[in-house]
PDB file of N, CA and C in Angstrom:
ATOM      1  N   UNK A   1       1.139 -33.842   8.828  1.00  0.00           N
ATOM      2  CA  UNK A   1       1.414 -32.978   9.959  1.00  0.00           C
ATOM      3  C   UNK A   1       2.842 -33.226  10.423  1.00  0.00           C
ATOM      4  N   UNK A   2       3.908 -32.110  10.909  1.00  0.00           N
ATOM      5  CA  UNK A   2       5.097 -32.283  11.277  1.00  0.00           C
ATOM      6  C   UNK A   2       4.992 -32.964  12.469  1.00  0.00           C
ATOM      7  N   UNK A   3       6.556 -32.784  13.201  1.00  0.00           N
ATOM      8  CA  UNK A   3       6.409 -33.293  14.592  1.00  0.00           C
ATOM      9  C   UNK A   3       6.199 -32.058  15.226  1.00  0.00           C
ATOM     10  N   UNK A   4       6.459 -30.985  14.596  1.00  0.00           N
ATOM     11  CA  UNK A   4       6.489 -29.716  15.507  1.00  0.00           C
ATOM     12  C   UNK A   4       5.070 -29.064  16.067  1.00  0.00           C
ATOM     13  N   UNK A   5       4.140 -29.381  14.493  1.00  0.00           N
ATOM     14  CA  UNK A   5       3.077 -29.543  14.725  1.00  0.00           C
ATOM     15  C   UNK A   5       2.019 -30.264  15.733  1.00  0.00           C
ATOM     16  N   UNK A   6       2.639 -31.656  15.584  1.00  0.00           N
ATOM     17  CA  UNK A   6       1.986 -32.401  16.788  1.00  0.00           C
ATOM     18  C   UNK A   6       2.281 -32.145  17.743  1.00  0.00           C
ATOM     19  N   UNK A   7       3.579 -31.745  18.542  1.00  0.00           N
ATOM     20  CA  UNK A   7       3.919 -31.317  19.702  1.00  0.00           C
ATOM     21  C   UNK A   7       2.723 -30.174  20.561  1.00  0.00           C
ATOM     22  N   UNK A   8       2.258 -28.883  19.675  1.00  0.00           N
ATOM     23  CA  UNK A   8       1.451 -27.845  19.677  1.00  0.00           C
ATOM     24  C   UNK A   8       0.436 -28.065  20.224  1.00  0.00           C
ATOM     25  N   UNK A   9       0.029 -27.348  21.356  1.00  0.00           N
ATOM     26  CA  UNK A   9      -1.367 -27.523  21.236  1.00  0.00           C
ATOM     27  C   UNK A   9      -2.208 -26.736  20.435  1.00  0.00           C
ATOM     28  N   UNK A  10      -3.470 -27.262  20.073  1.00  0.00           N
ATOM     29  CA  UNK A  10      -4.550 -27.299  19.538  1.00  0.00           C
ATOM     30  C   UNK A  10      -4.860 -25.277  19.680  1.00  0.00           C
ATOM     31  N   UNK A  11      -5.448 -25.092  20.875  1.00  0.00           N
ATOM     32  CA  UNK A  11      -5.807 -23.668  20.459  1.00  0.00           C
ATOM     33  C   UNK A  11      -4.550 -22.856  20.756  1.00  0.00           C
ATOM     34  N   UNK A  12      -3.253 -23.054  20.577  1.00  0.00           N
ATOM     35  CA  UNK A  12      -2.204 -22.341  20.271  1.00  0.00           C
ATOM     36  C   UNK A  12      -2.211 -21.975  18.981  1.00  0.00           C
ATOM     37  N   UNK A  13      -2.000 -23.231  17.916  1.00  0.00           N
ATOM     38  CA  UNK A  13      -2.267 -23.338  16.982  1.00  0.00           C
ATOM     39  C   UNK A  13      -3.182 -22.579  16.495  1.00  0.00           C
ATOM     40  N   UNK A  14      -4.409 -22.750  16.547  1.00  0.00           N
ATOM     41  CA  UNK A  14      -5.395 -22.010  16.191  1.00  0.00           C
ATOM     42  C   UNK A  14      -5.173 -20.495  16.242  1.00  0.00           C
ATOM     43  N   UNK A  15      -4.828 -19.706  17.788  1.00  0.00           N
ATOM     44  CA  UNK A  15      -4.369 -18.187  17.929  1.00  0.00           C
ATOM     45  C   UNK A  15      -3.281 -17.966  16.535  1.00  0.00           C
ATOM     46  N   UNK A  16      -2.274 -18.488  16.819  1.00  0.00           N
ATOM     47  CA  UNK A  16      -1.296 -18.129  15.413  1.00  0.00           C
ATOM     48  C   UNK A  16      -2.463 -18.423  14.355  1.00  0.00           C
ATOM     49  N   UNK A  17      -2.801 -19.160  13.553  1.00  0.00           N
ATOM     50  CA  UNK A  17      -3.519 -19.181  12.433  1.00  0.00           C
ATOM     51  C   UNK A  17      -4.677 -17.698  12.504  1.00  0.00           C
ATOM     52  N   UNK A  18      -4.781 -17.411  14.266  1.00  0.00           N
ATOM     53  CA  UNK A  18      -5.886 -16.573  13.542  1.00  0.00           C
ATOM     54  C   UNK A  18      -4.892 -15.360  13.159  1.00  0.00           C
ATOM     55  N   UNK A  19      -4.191 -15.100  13.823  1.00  0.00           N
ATOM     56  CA  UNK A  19      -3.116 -14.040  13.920  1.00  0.00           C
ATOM     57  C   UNK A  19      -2.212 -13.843  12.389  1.00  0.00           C
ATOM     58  N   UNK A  20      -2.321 -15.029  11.823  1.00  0.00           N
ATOM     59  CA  UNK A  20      -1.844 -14.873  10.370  1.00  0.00           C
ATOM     60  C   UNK A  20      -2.824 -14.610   9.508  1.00  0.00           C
ATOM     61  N   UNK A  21      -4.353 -14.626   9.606  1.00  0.00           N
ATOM     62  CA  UNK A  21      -5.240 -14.440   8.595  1.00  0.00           C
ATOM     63  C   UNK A  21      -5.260 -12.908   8.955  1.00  0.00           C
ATOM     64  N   UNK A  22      -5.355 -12.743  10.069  1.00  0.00           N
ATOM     65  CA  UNK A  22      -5.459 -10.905  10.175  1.00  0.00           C
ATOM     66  C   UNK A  22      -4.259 -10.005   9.982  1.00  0.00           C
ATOM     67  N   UNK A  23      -2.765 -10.571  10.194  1.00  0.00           N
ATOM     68  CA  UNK A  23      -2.170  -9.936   9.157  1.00  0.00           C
ATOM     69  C   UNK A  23      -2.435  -9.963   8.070  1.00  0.00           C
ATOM     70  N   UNK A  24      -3.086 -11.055   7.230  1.00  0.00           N
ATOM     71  CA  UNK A  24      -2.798 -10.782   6.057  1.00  0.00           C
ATOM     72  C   UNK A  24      -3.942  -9.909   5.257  1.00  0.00           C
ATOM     73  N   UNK A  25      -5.072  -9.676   5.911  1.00  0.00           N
ATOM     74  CA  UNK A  25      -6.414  -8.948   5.884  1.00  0.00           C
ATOM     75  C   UNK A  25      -5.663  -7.713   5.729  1.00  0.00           C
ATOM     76  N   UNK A  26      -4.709  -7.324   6.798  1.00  0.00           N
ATOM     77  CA  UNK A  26      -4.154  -6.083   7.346  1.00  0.00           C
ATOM     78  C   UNK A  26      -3.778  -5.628   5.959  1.00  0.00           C
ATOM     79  N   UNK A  27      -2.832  -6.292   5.107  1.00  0.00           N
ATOM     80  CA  UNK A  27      -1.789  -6.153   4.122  1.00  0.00           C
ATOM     81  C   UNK A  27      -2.678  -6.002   2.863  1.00  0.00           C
ATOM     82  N   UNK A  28      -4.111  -5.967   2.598  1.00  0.00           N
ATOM     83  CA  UNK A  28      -4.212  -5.931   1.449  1.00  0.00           C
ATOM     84  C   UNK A  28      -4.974  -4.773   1.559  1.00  0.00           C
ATOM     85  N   UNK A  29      -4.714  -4.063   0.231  1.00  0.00           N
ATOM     86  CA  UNK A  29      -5.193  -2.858   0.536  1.00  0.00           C
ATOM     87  C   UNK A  29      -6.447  -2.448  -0.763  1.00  0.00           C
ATOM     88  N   UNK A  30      -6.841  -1.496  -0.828  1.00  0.00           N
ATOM     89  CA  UNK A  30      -7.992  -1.218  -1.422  1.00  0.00           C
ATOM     90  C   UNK A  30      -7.625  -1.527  -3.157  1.00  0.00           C
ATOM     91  N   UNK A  31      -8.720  -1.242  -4.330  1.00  0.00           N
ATOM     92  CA  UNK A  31      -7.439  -1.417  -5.430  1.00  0.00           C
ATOM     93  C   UNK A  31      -7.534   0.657  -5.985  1.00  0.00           C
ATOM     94  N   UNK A  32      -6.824   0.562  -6.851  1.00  0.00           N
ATOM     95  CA  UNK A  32      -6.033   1.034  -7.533  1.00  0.00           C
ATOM     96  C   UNK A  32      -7.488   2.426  -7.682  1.00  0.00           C
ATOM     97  N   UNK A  33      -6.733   3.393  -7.313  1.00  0.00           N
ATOM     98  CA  UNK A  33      -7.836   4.615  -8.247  1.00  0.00           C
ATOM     99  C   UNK A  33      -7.666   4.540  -9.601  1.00  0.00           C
ATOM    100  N   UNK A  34      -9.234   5.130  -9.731  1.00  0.00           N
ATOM    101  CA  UNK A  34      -9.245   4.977 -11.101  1.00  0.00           C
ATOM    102  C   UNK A  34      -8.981   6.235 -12.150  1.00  0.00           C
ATOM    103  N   UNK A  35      -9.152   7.503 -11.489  1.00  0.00           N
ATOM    104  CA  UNK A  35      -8.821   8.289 -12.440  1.00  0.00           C
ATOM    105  C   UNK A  35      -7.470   8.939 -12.616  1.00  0.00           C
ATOM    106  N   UNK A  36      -7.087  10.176 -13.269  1.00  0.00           N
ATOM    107  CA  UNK A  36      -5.845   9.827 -13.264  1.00  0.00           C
ATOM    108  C   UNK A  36      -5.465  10.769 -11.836  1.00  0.00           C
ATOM    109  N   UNK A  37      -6.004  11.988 -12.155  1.00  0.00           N
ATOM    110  CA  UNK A  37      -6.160  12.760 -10.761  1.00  0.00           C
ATOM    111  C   UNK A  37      -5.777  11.634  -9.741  1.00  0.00           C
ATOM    112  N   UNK A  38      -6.388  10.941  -9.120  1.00  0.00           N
ATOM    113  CA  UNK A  38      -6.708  10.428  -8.207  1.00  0.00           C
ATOM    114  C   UNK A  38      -5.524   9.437  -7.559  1.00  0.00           C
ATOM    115  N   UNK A  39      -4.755   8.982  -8.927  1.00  0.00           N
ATOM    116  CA  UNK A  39      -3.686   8.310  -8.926  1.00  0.00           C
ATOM    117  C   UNK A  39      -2.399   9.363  -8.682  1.00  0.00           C
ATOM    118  N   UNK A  40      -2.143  10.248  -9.083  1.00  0.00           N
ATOM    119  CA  UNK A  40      -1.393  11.199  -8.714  1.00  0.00           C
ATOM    120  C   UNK A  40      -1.379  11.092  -7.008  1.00  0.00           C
ATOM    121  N   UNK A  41      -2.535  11.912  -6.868  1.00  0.00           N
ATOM    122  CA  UNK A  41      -2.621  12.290  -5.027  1.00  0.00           C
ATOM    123  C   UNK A  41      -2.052  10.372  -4.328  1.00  0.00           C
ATOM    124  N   UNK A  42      -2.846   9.397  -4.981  1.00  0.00           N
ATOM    125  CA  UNK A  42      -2.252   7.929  -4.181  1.00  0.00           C
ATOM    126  C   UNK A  42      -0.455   8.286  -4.720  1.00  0.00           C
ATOM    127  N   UNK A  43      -0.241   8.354  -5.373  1.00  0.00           N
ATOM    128  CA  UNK A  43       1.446   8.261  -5.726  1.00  0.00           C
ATOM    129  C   UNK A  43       2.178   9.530  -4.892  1.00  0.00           C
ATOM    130  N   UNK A  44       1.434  10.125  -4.689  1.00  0.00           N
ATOM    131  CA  UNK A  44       1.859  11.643  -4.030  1.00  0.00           C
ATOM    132  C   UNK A  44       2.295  10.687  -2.148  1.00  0.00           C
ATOM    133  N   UNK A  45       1.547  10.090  -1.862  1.00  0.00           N
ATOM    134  CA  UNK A  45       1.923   9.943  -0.516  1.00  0.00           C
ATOM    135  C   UNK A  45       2.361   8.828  -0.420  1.00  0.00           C
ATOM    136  N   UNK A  46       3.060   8.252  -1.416  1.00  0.00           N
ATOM    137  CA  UNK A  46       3.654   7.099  -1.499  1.00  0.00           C
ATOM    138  C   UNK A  46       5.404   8.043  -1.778  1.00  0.00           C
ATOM    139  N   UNK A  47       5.313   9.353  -2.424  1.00  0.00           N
ATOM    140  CA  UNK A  47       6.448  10.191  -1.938  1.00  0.00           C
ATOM    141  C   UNK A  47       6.629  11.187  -1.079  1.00  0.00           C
ATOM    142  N   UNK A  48       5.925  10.997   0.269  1.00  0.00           N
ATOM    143  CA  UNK A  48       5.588  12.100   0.789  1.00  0.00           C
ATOM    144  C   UNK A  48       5.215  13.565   0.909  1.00  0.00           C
ATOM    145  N   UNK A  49       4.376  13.325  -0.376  1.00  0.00           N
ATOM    146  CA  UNK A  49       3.937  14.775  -1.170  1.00  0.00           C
ATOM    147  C   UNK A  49       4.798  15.526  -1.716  1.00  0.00           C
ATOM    148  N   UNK A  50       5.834  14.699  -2.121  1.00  0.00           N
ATOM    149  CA  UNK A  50       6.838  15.760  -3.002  1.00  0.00           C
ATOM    150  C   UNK A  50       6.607  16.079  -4.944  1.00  0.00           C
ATOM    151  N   UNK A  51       6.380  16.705  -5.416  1.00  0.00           N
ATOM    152  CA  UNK A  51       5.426  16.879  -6.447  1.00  0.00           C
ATOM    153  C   UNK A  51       7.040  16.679  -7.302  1.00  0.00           C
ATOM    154  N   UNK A  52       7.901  17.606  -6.747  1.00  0.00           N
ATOM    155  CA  UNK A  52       9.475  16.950  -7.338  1.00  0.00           C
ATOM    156  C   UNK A  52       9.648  15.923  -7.898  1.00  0.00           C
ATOM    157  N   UNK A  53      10.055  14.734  -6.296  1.00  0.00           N
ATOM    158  CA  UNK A  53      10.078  13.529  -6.434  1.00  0.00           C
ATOM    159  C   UNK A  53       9.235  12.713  -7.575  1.00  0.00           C
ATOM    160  N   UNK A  54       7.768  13.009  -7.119  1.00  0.00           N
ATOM    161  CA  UNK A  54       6.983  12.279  -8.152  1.00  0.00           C
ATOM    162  C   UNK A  54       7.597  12.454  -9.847  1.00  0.00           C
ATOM    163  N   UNK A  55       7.268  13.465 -10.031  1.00  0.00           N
ATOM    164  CA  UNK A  55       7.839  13.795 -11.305  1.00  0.00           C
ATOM    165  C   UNK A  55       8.857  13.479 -12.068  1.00  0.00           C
ATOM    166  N   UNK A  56       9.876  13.593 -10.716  1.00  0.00           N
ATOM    167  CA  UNK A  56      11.249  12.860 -11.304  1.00  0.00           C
ATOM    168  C   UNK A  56      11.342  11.250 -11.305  1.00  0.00           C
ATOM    169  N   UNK A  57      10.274  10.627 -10.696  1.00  0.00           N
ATOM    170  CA  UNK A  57       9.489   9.066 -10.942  1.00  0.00           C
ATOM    171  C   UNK A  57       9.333   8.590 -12.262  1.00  0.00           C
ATOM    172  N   UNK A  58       8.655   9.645 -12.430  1.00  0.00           N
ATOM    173  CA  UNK A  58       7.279   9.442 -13.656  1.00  0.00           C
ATOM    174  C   UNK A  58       7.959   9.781 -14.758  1.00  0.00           C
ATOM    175  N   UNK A  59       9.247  10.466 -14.851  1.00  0.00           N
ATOM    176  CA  UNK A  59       9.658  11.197 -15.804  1.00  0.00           C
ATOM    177  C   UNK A  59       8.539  12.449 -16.329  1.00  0.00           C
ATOM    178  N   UNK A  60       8.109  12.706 -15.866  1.00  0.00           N
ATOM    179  CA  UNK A  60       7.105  14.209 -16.227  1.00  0.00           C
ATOM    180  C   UNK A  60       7.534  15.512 -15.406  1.00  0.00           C
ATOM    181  N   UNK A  61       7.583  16.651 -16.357  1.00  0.00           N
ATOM    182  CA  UNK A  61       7.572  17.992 -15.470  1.00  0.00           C
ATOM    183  C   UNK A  61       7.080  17.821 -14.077  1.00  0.00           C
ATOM    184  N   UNK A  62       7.545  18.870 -13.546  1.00  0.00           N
ATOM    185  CA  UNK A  62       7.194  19.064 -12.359  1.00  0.00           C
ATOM    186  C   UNK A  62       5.516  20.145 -12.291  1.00  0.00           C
ATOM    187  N   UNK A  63       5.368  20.567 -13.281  1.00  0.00           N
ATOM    188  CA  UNK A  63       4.409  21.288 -13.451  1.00  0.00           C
ATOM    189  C   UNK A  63       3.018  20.437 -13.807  1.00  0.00           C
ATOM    190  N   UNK A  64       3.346  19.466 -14.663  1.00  0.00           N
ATOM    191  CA  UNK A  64       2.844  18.063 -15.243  1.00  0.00           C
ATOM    192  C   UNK A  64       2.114  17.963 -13.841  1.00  0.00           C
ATOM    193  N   UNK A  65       2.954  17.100 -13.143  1.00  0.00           N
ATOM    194  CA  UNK A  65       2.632  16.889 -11.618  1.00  0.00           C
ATOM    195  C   UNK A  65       1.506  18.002 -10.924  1.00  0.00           C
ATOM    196  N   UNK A  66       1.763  19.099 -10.593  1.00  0.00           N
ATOM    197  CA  UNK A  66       0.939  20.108 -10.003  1.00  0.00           C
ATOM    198  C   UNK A  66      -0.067  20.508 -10.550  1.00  0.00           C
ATOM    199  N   UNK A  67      -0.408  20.159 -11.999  1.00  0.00           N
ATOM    200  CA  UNK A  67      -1.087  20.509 -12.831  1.00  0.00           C
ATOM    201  C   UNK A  67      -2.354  19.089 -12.504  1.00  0.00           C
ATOM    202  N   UNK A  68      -1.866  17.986 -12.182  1.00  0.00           N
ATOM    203  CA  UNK A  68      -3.089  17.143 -12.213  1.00  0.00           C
ATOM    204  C   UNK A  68      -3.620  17.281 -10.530  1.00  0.00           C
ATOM    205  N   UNK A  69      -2.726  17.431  -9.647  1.00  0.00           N
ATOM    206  CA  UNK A  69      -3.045  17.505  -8.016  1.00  0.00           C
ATOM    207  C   UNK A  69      -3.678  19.065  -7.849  1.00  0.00           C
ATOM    208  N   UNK A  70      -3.966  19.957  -8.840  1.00  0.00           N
ATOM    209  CA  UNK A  70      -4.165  21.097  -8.484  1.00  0.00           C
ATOM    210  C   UNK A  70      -3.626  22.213  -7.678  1.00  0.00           C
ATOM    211  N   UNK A  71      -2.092  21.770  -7.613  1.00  0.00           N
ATOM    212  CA  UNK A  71      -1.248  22.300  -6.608  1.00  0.00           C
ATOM    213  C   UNK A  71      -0.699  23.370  -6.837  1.00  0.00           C
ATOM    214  N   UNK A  72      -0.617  23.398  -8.379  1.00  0.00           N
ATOM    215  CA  UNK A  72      -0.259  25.018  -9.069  1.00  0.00           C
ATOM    216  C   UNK A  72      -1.206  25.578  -9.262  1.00  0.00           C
ATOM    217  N   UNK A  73      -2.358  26.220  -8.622  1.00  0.00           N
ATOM    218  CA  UNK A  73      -3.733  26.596  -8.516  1.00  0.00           C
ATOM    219  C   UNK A  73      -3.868  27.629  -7.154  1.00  0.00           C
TER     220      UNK A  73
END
């Protein structure tokens, strides 16, 4: 234990520790879709729905793109 540590009290300590387990709860997120559809639309709002952007990501048409989100439909 540091000195900084010992200085602390006890349920101070504790509040931060809880306060760091629930950020880190916060931060993890679901996993990964599985199909491909599905991964599109998650990558889609990771570019703010720009079917462009994505595409120009992925290196794929832009049609590529609209073609799996159903957006050219």
């Amino acid at each position: 234990m540091t000195d900084h540590e010992k200085q602390q009290p006890a349920p101070r300590r504790g509040k931060v520790l809880d306060a760091l387990v629930r950020a880190e709860r916060a931060t993890v997120t679901r996993s990964a879709p599985r199909s491909a559809k599905a991964q599109v639309k998650f990558l889609l709002t990771r570019v703010k729905g720009s079917t462009r952007a994505l595409a120009e990501r992925l290196g794929v048409s832009h049609r590529t793109v609209e073609r799996c989100t159903d957006r050219g439909h």
